[in-house]
Each structure stands twice: as C-alpha cells, then as structure tokens.
PDB file of N, CA and C in Angstrom:
ATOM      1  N   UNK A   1      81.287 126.369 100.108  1.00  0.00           N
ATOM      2  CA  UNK A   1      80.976 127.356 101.122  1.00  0.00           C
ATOM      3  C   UNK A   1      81.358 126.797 102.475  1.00  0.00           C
ATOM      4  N   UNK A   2      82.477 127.827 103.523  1.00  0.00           N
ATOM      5  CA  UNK A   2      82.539 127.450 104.848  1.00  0.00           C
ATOM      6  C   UNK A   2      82.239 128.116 105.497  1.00  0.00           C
ATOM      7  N   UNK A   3      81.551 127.911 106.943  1.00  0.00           N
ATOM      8  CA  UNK A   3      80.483 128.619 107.765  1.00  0.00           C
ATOM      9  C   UNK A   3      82.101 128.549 108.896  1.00  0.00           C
ATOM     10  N   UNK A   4      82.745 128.078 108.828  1.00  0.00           N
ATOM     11  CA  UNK A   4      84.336 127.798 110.017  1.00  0.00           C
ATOM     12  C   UNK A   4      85.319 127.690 109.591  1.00  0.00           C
ATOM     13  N   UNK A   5      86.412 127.585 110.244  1.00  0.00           N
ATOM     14  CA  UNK A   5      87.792 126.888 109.959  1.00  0.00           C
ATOM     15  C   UNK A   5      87.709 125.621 109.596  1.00  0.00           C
ATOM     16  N   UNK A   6      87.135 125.241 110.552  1.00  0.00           N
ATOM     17  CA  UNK A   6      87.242 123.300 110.833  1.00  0.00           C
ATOM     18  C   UNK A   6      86.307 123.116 109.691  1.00  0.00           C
ATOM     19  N   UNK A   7      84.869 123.248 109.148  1.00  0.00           N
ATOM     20  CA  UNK A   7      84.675 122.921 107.983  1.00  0.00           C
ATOM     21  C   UNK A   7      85.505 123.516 106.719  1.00  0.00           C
ATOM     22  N   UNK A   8      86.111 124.117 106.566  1.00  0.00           N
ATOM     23  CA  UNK A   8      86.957 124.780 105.706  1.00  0.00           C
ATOM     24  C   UNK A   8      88.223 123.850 105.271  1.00  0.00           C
ATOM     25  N   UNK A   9      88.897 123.456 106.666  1.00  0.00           N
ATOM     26  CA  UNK A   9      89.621 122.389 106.378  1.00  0.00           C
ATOM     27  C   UNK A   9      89.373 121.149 105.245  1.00  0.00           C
ATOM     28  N   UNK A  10      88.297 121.022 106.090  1.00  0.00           N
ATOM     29  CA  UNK A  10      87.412 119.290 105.280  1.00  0.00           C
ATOM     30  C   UNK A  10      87.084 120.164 103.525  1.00  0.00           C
ATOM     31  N   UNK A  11      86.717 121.463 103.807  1.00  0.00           N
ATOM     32  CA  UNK A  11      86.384 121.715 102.089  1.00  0.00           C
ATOM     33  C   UNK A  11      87.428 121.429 101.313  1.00  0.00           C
ATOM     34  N   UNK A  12      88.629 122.254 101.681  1.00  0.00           N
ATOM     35  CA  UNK A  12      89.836 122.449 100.960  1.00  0.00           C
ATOM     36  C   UNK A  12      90.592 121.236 100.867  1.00  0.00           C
ATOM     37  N   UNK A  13      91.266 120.675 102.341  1.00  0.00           N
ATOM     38  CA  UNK A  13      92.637 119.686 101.991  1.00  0.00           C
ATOM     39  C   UNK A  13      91.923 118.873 102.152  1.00  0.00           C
ATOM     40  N   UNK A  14      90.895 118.406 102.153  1.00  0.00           N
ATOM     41  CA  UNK A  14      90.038 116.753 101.952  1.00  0.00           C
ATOM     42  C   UNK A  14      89.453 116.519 100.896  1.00  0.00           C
ATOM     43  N   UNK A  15      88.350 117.302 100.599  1.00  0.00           N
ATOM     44  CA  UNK A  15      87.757 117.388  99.337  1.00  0.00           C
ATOM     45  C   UNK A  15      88.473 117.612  97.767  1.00  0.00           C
ATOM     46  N   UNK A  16      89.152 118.889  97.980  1.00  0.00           N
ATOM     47  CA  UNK A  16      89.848 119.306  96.847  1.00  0.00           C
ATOM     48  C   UNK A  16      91.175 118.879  97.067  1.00  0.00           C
ATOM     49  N   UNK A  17      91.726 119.569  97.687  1.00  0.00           N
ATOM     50  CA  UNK A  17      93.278 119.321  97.791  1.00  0.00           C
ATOM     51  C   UNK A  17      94.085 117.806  98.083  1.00  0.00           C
ATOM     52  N   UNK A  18      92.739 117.529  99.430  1.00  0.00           N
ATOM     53  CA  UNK A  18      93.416 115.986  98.835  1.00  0.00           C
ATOM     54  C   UNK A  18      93.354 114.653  97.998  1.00  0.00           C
ATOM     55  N   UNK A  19      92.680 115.179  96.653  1.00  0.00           N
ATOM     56  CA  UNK A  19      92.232 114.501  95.826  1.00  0.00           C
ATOM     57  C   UNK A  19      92.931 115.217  94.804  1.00  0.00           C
ATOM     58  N   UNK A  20      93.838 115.862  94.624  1.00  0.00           N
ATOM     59  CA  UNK A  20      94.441 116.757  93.580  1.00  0.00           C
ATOM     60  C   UNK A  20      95.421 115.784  92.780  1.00  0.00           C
ATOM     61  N   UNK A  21      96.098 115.293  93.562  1.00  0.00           N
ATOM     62  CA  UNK A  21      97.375 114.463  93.364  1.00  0.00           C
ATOM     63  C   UNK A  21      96.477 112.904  92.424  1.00  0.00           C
ATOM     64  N   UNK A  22      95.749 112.389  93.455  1.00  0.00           N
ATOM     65  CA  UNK A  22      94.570 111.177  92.503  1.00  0.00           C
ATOM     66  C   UNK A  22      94.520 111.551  91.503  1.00  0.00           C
ATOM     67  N   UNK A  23      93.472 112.538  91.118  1.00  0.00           N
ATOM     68  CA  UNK A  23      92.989 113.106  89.994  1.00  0.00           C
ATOM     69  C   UNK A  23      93.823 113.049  89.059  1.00  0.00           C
ATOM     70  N   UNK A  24      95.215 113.903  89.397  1.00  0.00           N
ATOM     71  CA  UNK A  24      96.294 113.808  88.310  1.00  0.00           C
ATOM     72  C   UNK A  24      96.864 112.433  87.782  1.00  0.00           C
ATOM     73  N   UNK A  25      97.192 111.747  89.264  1.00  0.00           N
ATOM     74  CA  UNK A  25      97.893 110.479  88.239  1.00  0.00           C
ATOM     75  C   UNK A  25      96.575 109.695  87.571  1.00  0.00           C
ATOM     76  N   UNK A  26      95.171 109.999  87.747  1.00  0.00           N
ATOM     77  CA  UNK A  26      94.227 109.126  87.041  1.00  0.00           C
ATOM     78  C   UNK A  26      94.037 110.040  85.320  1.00  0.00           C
ATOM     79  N   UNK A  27      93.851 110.904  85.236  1.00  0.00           N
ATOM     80  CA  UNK A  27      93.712 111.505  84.129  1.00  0.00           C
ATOM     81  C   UNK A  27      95.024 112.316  83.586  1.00  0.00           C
ATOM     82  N   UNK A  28      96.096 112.509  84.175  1.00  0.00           N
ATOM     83  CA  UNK A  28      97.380 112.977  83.584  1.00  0.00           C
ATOM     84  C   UNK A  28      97.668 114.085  84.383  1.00  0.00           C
ATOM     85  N   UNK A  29      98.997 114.388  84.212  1.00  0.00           N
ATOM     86  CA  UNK A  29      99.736 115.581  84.740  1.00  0.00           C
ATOM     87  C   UNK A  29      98.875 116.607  84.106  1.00  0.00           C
ATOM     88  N   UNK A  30      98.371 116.955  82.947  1.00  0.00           N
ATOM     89  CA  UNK A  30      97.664 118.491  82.080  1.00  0.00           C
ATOM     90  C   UNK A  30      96.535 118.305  83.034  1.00  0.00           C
ATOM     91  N   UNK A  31      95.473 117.607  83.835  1.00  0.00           N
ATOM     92  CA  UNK A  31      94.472 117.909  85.017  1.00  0.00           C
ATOM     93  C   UNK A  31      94.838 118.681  85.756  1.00  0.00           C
ATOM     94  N   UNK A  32      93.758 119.777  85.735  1.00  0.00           N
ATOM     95  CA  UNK A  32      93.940 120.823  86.628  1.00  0.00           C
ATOM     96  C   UNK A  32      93.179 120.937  87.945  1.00  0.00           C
ATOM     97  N   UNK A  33      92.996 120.900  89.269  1.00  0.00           N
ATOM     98  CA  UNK A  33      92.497 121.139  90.466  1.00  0.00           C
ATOM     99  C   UNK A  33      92.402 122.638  90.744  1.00  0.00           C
ATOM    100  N   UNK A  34      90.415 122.816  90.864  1.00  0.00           N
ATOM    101  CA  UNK A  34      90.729 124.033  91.401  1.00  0.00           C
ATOM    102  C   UNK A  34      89.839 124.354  92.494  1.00  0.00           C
ATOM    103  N   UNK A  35      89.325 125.441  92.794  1.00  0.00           N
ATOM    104  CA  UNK A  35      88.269 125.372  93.896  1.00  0.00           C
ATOM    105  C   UNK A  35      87.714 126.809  94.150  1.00  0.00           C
ATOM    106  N   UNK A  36      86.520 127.057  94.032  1.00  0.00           N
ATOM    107  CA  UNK A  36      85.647 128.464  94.489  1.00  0.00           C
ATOM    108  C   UNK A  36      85.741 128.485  95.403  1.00  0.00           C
ATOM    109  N   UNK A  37      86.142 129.140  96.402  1.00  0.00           N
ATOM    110  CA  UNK A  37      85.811 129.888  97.801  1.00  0.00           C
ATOM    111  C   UNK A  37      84.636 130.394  98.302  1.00  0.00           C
ATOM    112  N   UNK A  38      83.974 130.072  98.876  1.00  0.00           N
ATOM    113  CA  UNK A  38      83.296 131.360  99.843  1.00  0.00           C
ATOM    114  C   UNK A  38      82.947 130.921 101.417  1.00  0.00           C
ATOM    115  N   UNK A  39      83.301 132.025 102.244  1.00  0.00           N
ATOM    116  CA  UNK A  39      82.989 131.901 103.827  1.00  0.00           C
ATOM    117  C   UNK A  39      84.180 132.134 104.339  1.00  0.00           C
ATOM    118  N   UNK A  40      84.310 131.668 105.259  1.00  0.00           N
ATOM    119  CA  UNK A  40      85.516 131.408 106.175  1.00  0.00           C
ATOM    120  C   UNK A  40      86.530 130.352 105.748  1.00  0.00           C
ATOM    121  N   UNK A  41      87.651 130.816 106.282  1.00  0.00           N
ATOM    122  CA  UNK A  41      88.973 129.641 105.773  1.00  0.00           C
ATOM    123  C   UNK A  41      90.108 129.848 106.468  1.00  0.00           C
ATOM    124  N   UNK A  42      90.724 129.302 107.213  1.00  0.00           N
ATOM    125  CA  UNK A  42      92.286 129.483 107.888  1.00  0.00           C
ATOM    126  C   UNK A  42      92.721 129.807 106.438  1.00  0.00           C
ATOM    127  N   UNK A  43      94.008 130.356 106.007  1.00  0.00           N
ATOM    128  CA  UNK A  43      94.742 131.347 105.323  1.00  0.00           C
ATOM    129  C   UNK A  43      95.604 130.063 105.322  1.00  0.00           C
ATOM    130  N   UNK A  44      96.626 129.343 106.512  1.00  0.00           N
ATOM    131  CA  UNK A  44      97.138 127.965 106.013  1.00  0.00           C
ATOM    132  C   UNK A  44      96.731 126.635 105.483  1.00  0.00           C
ATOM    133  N   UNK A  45      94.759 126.534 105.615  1.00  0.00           N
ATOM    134  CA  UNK A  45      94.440 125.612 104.565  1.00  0.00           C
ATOM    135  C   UNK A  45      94.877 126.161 103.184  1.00  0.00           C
ATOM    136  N   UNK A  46      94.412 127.147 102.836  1.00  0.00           N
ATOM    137  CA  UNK A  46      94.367 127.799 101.455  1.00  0.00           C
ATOM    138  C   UNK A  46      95.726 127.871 101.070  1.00  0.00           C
ATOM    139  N   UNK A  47      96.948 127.793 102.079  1.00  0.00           N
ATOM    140  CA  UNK A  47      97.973 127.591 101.395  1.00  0.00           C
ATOM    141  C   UNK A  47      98.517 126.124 100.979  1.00  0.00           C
ATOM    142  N   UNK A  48      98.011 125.562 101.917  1.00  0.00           N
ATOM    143  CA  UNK A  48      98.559 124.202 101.747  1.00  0.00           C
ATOM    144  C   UNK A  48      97.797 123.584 100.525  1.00  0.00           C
ATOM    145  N   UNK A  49      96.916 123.696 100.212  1.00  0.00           N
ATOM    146  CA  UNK A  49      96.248 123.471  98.905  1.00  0.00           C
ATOM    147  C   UNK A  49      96.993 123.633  97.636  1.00  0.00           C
ATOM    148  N   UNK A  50      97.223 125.206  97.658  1.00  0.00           N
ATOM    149  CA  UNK A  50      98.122 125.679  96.601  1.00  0.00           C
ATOM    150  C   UNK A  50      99.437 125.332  96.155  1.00  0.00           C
ATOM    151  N   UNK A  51     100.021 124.849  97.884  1.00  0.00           N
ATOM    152  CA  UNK A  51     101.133 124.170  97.303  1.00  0.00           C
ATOM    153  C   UNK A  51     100.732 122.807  96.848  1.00  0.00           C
ATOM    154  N   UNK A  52      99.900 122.321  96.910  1.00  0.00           N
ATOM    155  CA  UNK A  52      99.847 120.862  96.190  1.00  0.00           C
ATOM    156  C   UNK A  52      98.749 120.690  94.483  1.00  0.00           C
ATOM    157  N   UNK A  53      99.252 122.298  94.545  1.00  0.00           N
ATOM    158  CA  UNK A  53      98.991 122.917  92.754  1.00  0.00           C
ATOM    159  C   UNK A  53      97.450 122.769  92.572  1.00  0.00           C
ATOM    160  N   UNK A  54      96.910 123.292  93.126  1.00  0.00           N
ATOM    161  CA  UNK A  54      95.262 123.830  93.366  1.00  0.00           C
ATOM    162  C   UNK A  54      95.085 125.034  93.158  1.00  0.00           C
ATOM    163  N   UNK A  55      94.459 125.440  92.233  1.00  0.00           N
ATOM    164  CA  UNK A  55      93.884 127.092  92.016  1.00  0.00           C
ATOM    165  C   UNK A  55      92.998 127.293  92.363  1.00  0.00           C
ATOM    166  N   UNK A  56      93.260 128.377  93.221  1.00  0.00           N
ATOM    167  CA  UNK A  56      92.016 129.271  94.113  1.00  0.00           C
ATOM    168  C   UNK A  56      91.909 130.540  93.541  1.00  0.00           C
ATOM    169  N   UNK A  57      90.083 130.173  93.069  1.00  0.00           N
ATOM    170  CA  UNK A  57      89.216 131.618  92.585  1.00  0.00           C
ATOM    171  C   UNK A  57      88.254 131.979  93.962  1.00  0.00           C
ATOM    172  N   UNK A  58      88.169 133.164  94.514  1.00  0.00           N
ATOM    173  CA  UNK A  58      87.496 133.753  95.170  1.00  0.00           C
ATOM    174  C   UNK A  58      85.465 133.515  94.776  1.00  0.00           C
ATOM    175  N   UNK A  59      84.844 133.919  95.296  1.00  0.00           N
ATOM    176  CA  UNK A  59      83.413 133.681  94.308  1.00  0.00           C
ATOM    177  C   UNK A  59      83.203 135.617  94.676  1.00  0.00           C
ATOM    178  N   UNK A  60      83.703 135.875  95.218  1.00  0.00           N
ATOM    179  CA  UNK A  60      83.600 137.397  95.363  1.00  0.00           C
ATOM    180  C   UNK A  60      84.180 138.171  94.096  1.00  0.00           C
ATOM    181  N   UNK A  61      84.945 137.046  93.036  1.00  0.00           N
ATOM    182  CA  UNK A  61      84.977 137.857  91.345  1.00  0.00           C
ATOM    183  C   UNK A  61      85.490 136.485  90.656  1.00  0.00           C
ATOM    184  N   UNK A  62      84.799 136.493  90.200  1.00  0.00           N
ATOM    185  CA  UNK A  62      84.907 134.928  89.200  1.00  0.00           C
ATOM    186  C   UNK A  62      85.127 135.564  87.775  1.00  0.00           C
ATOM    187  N   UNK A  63      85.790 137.142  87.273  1.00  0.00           N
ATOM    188  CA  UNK A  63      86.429 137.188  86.365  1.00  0.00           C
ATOM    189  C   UNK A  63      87.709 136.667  86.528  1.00  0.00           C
ATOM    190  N   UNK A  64      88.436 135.949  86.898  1.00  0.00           N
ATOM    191  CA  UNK A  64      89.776 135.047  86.814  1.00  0.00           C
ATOM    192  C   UNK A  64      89.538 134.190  86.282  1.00  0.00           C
ATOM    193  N   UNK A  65      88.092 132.916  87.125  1.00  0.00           N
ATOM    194  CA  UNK A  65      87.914 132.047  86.168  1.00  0.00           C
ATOM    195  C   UNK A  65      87.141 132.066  85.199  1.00  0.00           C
ATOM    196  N   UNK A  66      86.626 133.014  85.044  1.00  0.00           N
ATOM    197  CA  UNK A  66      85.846 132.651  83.403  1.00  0.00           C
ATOM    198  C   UNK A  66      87.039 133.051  82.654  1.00  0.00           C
ATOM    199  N   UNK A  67      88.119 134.003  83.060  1.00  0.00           N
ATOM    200  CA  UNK A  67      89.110 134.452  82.021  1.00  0.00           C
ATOM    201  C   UNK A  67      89.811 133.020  81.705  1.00  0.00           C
ATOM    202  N   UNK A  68      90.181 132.288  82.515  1.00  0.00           N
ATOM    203  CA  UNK A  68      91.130 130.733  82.807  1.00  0.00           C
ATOM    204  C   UNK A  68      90.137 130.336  81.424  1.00  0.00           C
ATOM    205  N   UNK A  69      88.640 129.953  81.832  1.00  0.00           N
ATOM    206  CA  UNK A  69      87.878 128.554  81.082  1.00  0.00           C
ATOM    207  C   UNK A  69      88.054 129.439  79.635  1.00  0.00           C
ATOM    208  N   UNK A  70      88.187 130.604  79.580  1.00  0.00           N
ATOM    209  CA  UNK A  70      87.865 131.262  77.922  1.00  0.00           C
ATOM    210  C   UNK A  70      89.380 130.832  77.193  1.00  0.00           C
ATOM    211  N   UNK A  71      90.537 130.966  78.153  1.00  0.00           N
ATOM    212  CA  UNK A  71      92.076 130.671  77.721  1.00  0.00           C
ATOM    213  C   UNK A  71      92.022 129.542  77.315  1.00  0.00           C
ATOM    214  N   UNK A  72      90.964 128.307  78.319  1.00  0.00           N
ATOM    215  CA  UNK A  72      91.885 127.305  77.529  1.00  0.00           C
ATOM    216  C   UNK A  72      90.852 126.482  77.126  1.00  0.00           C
ATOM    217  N   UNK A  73      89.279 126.773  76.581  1.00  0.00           N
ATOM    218  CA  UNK A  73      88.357 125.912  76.082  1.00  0.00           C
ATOM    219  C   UNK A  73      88.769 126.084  74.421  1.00  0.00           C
ATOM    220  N   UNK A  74      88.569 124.962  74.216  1.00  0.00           N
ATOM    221  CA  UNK A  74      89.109 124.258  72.368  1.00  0.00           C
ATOM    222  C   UNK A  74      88.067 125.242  71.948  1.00  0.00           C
ATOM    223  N   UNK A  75      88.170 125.699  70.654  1.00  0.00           N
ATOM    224  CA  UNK A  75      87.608 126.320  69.697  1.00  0.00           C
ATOM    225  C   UNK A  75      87.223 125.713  68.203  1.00  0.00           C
TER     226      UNK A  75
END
C-alpha cells in the first residue's frame, strides 16, 4: 500500500523490483516477481518494474492472480 509517489517508489523499484533480478539469479530464471498494488503510484515506477519482468496485479481485482496461482500450482 502507497499513501504517495515517493513511498510508491521505495514499494515498487526497491522492494520488489529491485530485488527481482537477485531473486532470479538465487533461485533460477522460472522465479517469478510480482507485486499487489494499492494507493498511489507514478505510472513510470510501475513501468519500470515491469520492464525488469515484475507482474503487476491491481488489489482492486485479484481475479488475475488467483487465475495465475490456479495455472500454475502442481496438482
């Protein structure tokens, strides 16, 4: 959740986004980075995220990701 831009920043390309790339080379290229939204957000954090292969679900409909976790949880 961001109450600003400037915390929005720190949510997205610090927290998530810039730990996307780590994550991967520690557990493999198939690690996926993603991130719930809600509040405020500059529109170029949220892109710059994405380009560094981060999926963004809204929390305003989290049928995307439950559709994602149902696609790809083992059976």
């Amino acid at each position: 959740m961001s109450n600003g831009p400037k915390n929005g920043w720190k949510r997205v390309n610090r927290e998530v986004g810039g730990k996307a790339e780590t994550w991967r080379g520690t557990f493999g290229s198939r690690a996926l980075s993603g991130l719930v939204l809600a509040g405020v957000f500059d529109l170029s954090y949220i892109k710059t995220a994405q380009d560094a292969g981060v999926i963004i679900f809204w929390e305003r409909d989290l049928t995307p990701l439950r559709d994602f976790v149902e696609a790809t949880a083992t059976r």
